[in-house]
N, C-alpha and C. Protein backbone atom coordinates (compact mmCIF):
# COMPACT_ATOMS: atom_id res chain seq x y z
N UNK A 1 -114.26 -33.69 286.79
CA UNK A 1 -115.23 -33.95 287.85
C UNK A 1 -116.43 -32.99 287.75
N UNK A 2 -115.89 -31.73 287.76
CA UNK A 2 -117.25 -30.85 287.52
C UNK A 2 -118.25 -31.24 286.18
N UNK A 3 -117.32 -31.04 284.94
CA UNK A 3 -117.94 -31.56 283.80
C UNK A 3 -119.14 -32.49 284.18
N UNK A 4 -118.81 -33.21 284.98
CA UNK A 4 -119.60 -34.83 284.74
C UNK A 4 -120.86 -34.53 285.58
N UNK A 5 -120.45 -33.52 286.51
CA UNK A 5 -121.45 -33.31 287.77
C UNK A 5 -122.41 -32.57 287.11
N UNK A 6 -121.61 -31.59 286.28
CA UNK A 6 -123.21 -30.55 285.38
C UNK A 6 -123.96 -31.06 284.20
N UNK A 7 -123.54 -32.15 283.73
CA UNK A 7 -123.91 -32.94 282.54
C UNK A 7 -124.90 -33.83 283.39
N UNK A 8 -124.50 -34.64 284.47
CA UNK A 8 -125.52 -35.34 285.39
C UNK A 8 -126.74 -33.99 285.71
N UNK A 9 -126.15 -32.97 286.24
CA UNK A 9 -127.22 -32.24 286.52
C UNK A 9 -128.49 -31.67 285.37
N UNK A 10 -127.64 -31.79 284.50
CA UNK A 10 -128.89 -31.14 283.27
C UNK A 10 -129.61 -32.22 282.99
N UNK A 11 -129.32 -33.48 283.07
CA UNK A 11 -130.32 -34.66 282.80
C UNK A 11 -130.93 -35.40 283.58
N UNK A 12 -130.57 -34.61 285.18
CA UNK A 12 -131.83 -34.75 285.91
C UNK A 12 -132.64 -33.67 285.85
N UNK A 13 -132.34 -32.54 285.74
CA UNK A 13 -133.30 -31.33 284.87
C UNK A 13 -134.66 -32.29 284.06
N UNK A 14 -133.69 -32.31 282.97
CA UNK A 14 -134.40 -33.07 281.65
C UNK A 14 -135.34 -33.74 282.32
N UNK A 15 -135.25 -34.86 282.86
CA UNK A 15 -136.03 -35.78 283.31
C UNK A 15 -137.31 -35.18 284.09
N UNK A 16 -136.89 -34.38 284.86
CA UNK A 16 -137.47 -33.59 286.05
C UNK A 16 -138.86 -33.10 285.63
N UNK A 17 -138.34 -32.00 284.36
CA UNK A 17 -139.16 -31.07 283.35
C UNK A 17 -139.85 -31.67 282.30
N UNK A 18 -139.51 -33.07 282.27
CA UNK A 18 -140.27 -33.52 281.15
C UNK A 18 -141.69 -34.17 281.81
N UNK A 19 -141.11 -34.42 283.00
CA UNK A 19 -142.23 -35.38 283.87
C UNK A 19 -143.39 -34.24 284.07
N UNK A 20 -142.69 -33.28 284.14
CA UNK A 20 -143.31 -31.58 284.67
C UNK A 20 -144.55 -31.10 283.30
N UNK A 21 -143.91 -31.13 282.19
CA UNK A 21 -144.42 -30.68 281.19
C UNK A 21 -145.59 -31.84 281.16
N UNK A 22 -145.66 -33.19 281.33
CA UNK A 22 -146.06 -34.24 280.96
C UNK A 22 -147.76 -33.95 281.67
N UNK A 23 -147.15 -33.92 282.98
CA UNK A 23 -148.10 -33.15 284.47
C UNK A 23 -149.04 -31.99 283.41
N UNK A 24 -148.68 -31.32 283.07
CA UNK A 24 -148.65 -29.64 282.78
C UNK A 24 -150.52 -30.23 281.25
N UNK A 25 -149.97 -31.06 280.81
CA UNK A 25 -151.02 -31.59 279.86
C UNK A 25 -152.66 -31.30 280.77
N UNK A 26 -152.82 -31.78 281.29
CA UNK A 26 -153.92 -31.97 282.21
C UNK A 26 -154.82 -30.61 282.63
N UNK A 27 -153.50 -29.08 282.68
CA UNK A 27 -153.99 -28.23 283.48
C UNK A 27 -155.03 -27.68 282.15
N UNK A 28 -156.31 -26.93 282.58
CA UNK A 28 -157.02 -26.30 282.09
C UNK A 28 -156.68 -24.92 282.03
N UNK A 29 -156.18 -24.45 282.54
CA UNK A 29 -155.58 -23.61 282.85
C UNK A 29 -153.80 -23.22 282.60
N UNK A 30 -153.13 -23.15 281.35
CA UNK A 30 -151.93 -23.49 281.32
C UNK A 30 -150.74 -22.31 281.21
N UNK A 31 -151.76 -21.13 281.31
CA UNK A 31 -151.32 -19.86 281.43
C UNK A 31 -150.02 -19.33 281.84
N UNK A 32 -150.15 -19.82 283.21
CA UNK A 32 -149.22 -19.21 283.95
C UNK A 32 -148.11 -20.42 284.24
N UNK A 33 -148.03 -21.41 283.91
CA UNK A 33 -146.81 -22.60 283.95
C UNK A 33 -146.19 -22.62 282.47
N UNK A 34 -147.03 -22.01 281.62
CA UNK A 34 -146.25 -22.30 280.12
C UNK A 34 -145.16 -20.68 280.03
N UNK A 35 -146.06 -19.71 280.78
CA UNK A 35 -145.13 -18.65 280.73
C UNK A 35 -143.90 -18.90 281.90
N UNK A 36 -143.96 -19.59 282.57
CA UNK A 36 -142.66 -20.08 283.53
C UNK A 36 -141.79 -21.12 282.72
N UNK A 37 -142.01 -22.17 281.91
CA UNK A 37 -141.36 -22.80 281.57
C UNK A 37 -140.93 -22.58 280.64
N UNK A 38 -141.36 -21.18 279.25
CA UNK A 38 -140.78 -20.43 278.84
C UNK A 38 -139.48 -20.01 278.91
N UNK A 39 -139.12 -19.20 280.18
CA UNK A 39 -138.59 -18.74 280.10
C UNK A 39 -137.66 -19.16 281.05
N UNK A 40 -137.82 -20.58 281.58
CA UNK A 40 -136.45 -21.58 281.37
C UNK A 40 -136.12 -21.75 280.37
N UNK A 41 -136.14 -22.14 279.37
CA UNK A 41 -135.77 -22.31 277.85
C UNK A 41 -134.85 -20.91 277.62
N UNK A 42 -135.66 -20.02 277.51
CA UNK A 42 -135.45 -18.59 277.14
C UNK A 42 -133.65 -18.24 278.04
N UNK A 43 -134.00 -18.78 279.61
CA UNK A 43 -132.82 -18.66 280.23
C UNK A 43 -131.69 -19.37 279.55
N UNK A 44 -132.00 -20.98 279.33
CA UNK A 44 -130.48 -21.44 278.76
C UNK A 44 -130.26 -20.67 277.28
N UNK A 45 -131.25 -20.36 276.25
CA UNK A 45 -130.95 -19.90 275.25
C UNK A 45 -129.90 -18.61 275.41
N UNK A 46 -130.53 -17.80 276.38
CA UNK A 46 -129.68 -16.50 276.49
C UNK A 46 -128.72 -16.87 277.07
N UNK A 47 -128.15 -17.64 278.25
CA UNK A 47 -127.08 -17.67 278.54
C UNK A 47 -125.94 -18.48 277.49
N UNK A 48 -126.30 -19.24 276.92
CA UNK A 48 -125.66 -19.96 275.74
C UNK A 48 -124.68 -18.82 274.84
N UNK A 49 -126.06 -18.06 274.41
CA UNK A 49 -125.58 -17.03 273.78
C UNK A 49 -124.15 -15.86 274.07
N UNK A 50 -124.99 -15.56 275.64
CA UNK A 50 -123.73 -15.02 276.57
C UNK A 50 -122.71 -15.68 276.43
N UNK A 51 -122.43 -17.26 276.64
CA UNK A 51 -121.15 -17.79 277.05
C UNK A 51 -119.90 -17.73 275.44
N UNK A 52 -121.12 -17.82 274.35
CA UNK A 52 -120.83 -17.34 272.75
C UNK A 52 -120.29 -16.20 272.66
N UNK A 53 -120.65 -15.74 273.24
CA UNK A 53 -120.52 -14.09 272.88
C UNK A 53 -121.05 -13.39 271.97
N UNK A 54 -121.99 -13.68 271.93
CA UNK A 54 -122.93 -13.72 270.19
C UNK A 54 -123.70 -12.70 270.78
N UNK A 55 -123.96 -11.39 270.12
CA UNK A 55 -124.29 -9.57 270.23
C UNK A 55 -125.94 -10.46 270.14
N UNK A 56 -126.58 -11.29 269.97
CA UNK A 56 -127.61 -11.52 269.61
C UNK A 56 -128.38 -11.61 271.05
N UNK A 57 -127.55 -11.91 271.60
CA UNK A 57 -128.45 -12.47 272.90
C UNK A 57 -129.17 -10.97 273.65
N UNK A 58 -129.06 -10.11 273.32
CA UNK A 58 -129.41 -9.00 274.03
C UNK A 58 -130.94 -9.01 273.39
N UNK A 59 -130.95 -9.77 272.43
CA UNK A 59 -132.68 -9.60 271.90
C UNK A 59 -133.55 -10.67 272.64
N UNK A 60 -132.71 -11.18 273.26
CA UNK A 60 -133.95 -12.63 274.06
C UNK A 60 -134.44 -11.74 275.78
N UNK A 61 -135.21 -12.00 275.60
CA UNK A 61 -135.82 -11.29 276.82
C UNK A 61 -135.91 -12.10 278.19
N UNK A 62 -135.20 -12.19 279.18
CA UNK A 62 -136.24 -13.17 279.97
C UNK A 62 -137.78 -13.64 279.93
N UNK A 63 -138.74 -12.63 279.84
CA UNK A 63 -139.91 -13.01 280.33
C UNK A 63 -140.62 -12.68 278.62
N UNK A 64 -140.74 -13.22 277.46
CA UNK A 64 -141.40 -12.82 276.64
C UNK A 64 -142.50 -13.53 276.01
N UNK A 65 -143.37 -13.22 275.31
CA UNK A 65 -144.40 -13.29 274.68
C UNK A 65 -143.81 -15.45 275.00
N UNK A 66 -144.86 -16.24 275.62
CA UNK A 66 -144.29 -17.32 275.55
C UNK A 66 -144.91 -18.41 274.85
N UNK A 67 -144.12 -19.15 274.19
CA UNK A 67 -143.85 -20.15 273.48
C UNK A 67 -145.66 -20.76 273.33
N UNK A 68 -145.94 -21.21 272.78
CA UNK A 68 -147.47 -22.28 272.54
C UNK A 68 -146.96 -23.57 273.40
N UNK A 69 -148.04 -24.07 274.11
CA UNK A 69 -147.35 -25.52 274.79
C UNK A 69 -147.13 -26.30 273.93
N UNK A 70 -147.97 -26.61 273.40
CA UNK A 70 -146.88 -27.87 271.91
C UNK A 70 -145.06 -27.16 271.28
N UNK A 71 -145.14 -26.40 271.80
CA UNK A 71 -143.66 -26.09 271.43
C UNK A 71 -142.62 -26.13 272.15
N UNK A 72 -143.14 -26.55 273.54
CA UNK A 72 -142.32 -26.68 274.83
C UNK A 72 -141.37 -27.82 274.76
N UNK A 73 -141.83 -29.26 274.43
CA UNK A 73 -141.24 -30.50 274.51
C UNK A 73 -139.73 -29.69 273.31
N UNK A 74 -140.00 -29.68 272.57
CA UNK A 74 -139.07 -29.17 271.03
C UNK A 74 -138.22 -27.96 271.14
N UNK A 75 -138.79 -27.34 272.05
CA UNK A 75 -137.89 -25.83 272.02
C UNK A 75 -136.71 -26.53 273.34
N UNK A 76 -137.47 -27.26 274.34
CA UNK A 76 -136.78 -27.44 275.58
C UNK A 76 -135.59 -28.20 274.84
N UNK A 77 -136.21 -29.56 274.06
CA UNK A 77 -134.83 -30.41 273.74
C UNK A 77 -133.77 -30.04 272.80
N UNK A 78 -133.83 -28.81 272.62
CA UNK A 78 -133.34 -28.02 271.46
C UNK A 78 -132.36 -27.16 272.38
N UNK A 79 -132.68 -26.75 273.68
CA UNK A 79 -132.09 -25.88 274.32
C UNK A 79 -130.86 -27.00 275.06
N UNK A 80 -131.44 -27.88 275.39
CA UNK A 80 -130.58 -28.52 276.68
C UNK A 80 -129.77 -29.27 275.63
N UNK A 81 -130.24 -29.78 274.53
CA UNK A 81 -129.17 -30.70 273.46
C UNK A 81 -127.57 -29.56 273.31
N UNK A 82 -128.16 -28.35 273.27
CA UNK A 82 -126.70 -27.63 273.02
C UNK A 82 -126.14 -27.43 274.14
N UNK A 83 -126.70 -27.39 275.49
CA UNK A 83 -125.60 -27.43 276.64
C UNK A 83 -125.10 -28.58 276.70
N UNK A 84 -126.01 -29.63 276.84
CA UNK A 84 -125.21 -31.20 276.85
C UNK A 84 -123.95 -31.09 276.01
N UNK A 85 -124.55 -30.64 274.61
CA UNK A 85 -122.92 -30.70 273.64
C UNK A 85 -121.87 -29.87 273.80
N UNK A 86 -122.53 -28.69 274.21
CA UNK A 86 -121.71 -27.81 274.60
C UNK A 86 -120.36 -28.34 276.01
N UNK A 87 -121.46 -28.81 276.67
CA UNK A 87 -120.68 -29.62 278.37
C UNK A 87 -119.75 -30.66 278.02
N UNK A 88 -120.04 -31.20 277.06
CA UNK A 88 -119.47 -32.37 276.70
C UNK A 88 -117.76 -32.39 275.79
N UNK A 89 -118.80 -31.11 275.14
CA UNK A 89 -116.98 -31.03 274.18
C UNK A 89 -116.56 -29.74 275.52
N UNK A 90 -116.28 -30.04 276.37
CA UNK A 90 -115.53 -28.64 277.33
C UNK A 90 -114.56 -29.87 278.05
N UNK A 91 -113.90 -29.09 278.84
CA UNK A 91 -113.18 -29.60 279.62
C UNK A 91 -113.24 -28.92 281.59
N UNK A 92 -112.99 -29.22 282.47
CA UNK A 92 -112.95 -28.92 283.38
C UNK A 92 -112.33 -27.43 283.44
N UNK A 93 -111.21 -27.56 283.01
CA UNK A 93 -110.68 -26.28 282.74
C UNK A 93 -111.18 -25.25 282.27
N UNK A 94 -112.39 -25.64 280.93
CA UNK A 94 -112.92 -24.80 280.17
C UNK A 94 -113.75 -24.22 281.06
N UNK A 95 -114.40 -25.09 282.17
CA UNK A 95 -115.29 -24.34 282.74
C UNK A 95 -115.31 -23.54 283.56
N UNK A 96 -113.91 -23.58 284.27
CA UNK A 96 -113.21 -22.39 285.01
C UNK A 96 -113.18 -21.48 285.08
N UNK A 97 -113.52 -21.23 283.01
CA UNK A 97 -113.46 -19.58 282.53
C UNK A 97 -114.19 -18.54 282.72
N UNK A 98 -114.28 -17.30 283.04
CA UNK A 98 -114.77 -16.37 283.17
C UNK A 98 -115.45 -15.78 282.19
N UNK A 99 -116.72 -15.61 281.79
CA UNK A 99 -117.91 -15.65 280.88
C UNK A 99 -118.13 -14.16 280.81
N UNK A 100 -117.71 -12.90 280.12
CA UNK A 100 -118.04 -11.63 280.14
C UNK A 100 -119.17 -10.82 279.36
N UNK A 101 -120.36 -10.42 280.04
CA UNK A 101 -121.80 -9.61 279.58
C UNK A 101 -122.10 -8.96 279.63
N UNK A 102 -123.03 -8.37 279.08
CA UNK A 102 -123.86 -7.47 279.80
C UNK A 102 -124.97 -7.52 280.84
N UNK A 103 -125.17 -6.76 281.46
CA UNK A 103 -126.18 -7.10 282.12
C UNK A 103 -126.98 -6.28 282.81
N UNK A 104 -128.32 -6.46 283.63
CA UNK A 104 -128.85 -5.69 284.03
C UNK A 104 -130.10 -4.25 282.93
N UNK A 105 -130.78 -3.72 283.67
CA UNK A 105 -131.45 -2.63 283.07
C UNK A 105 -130.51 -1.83 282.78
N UNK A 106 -129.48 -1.36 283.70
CA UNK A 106 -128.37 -0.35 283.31
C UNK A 106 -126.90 -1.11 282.34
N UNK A 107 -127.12 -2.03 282.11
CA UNK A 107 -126.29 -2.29 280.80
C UNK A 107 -125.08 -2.32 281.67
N UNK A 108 -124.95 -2.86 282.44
CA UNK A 108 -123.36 -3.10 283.13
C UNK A 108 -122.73 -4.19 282.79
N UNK A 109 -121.12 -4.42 283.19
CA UNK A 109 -120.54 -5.05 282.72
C UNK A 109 -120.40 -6.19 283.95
N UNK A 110 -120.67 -7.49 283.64
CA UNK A 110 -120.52 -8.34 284.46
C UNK A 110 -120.08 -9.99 284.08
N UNK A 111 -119.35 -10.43 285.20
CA UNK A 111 -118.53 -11.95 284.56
C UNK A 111 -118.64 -12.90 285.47
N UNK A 112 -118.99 -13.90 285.29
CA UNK A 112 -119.28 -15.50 285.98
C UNK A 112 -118.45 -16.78 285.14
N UNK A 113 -118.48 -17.14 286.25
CA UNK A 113 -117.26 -18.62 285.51
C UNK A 113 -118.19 -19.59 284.82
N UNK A 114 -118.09 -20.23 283.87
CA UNK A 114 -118.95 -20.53 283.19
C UNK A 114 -119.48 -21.93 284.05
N UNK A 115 -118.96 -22.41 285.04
CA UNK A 115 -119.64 -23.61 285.54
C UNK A 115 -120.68 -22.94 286.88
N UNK A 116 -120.45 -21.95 287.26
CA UNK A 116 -121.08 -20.80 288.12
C UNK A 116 -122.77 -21.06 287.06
N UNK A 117 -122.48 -20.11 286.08
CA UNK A 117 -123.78 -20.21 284.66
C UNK A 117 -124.65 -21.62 284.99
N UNK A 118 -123.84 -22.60 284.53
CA UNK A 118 -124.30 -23.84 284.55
C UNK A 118 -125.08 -24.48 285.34
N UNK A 119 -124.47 -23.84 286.50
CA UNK A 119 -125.27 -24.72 287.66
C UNK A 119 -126.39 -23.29 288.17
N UNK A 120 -126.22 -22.34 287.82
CA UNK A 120 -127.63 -21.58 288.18
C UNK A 120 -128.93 -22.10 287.11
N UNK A 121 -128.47 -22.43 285.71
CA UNK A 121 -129.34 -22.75 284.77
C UNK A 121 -130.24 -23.75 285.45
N UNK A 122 -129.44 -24.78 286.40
CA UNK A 122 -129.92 -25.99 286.79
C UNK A 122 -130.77 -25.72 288.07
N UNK A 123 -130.34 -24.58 288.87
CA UNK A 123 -130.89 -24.61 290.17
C UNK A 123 -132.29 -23.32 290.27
N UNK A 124 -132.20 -22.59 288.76
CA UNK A 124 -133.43 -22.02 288.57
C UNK A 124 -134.09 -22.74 288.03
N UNK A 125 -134.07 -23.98 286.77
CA UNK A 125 -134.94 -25.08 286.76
C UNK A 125 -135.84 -25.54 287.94
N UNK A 126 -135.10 -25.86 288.84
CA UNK A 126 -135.59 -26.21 290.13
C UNK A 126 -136.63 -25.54 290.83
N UNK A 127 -136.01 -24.20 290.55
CA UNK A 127 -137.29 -23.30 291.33
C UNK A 127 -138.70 -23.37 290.54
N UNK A 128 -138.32 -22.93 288.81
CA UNK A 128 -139.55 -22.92 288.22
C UNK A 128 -140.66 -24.05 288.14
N UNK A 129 -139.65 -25.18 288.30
CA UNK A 129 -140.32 -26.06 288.47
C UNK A 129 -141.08 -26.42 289.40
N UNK A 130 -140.87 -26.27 290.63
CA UNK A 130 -141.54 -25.89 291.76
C UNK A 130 -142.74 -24.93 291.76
N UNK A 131 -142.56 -23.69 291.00
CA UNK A 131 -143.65 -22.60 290.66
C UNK A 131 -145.02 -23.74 290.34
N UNK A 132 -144.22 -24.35 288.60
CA UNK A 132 -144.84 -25.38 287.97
C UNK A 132 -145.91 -25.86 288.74
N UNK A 133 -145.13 -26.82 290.01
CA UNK A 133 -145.74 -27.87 290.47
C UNK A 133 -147.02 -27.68 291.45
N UNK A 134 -146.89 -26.09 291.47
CA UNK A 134 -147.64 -25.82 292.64
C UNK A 134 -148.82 -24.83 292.05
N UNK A 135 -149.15 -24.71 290.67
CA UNK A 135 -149.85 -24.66 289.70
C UNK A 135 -150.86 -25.74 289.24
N UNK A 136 -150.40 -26.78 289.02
CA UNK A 136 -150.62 -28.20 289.00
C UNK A 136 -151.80 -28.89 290.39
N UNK A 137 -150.80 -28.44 291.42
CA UNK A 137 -151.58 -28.77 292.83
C UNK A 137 -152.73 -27.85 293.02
N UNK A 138 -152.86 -27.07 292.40
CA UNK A 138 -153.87 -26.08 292.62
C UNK A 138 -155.14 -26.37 291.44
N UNK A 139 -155.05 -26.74 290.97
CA UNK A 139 -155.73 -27.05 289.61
C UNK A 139 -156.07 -28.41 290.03
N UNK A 140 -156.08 -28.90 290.96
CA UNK A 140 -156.64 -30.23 291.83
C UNK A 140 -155.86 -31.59 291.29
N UNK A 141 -154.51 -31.31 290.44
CA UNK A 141 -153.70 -32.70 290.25
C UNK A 141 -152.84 -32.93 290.57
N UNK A 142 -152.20 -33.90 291.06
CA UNK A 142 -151.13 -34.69 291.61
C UNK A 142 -149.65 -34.18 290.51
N UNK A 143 -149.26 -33.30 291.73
CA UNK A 143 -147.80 -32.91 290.66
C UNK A 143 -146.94 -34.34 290.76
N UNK A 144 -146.29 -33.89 289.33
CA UNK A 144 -145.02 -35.10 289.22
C UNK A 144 -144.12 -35.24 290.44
N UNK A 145 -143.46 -36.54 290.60
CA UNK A 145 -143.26 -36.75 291.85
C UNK A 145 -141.10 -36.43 291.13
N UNK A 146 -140.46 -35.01 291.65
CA UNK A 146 -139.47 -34.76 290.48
C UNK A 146 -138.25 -34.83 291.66
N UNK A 147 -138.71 -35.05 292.55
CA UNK A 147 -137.34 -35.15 293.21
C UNK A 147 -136.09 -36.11 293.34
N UNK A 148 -135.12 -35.47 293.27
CA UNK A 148 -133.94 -36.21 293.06
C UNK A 148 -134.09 -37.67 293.03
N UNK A 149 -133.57 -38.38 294.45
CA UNK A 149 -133.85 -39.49 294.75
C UNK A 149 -134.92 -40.26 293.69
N UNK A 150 -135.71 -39.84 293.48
CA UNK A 150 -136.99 -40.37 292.15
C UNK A 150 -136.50 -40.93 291.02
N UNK A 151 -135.39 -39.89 290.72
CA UNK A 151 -134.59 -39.77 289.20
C UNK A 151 -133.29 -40.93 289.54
N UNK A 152 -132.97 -40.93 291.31
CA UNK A 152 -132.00 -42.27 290.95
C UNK A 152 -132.40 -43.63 291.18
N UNK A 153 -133.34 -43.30 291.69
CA UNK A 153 -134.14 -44.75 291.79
C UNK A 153 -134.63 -45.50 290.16
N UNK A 154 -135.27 -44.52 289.10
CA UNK A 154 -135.50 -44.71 288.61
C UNK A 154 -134.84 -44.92 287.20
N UNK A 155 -133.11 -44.88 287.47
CA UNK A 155 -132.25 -45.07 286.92
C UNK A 155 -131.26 -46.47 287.16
């Protein structure tokens, strides 16, 4: 049940952010939405890594030097293709598990269940996207219209 609920949730993400990025073409100004949607990407990459356990992830930064917008569509479907697969070959059970990191400026030790992970990945989407949208509105264009209901209607 969970499985299905976070796999639904990342591909209303998808949908959400693509409509977002799509929006994002227009701004003259793309400064400050390409460095936000950055580092959504940047978020699932590092947490991926975390849930791996792969010593690598300590080099991804949240907030870094960000991406060129033509690299957004490609880096994004690159990021969410491995949670989808990742979500997909798991099991309910799997997601139960307790995910152990590092974390913080002071390098502490900290653990989240990996469907905990999952659904923050999804519900900070949400926020940035919102940042996004209100970037967009300011720059005098009609943000994408990304809310839920939208995505089931239009399904």
């Amino acid at each position: 049940m969970m499985k299905q609920y976070l796999i639904n949730t990342f591909r209303f993400n998808d949908w959400a952010n693509k409509l977002t990025l799509s929006a994002m073409q227009n701004l003259a100004d793309k400064k400050e939405s390409v460095i936000l949607f950055s580092h959504l990407i940047r978020a699932q990459n590092k947490w991926m890594l975390r849930v791996k356990n792969d010593p690598t992830e300590s080099q991804i930064k949240w907030f870094d030097t960000p991406f060129e917008f033509e690299e957004l569509t490609n880096r994004w479907e690159v990021s969410l293709n491995e949670w989808l697969g990742f979500l997909s070959d798991s099991t309910d059970t799997d997601l139960d598990k307790e995910i152990s990191y590092t974390a913080g400026t002071d390098e502490s030790s900290s653990s989240t269940l990996l469907h905990d992970i999952a659904l923050q990945l999804n519900y900070h989407s949400i926020l940035h996207r919102a940042q996004i949208c209100m970037r967009i509105h300011e720059q005098g264009f009609e943000p994408p219209h990304v809310d839920y209901i939208y995505y089931v209607w239009e399904k």
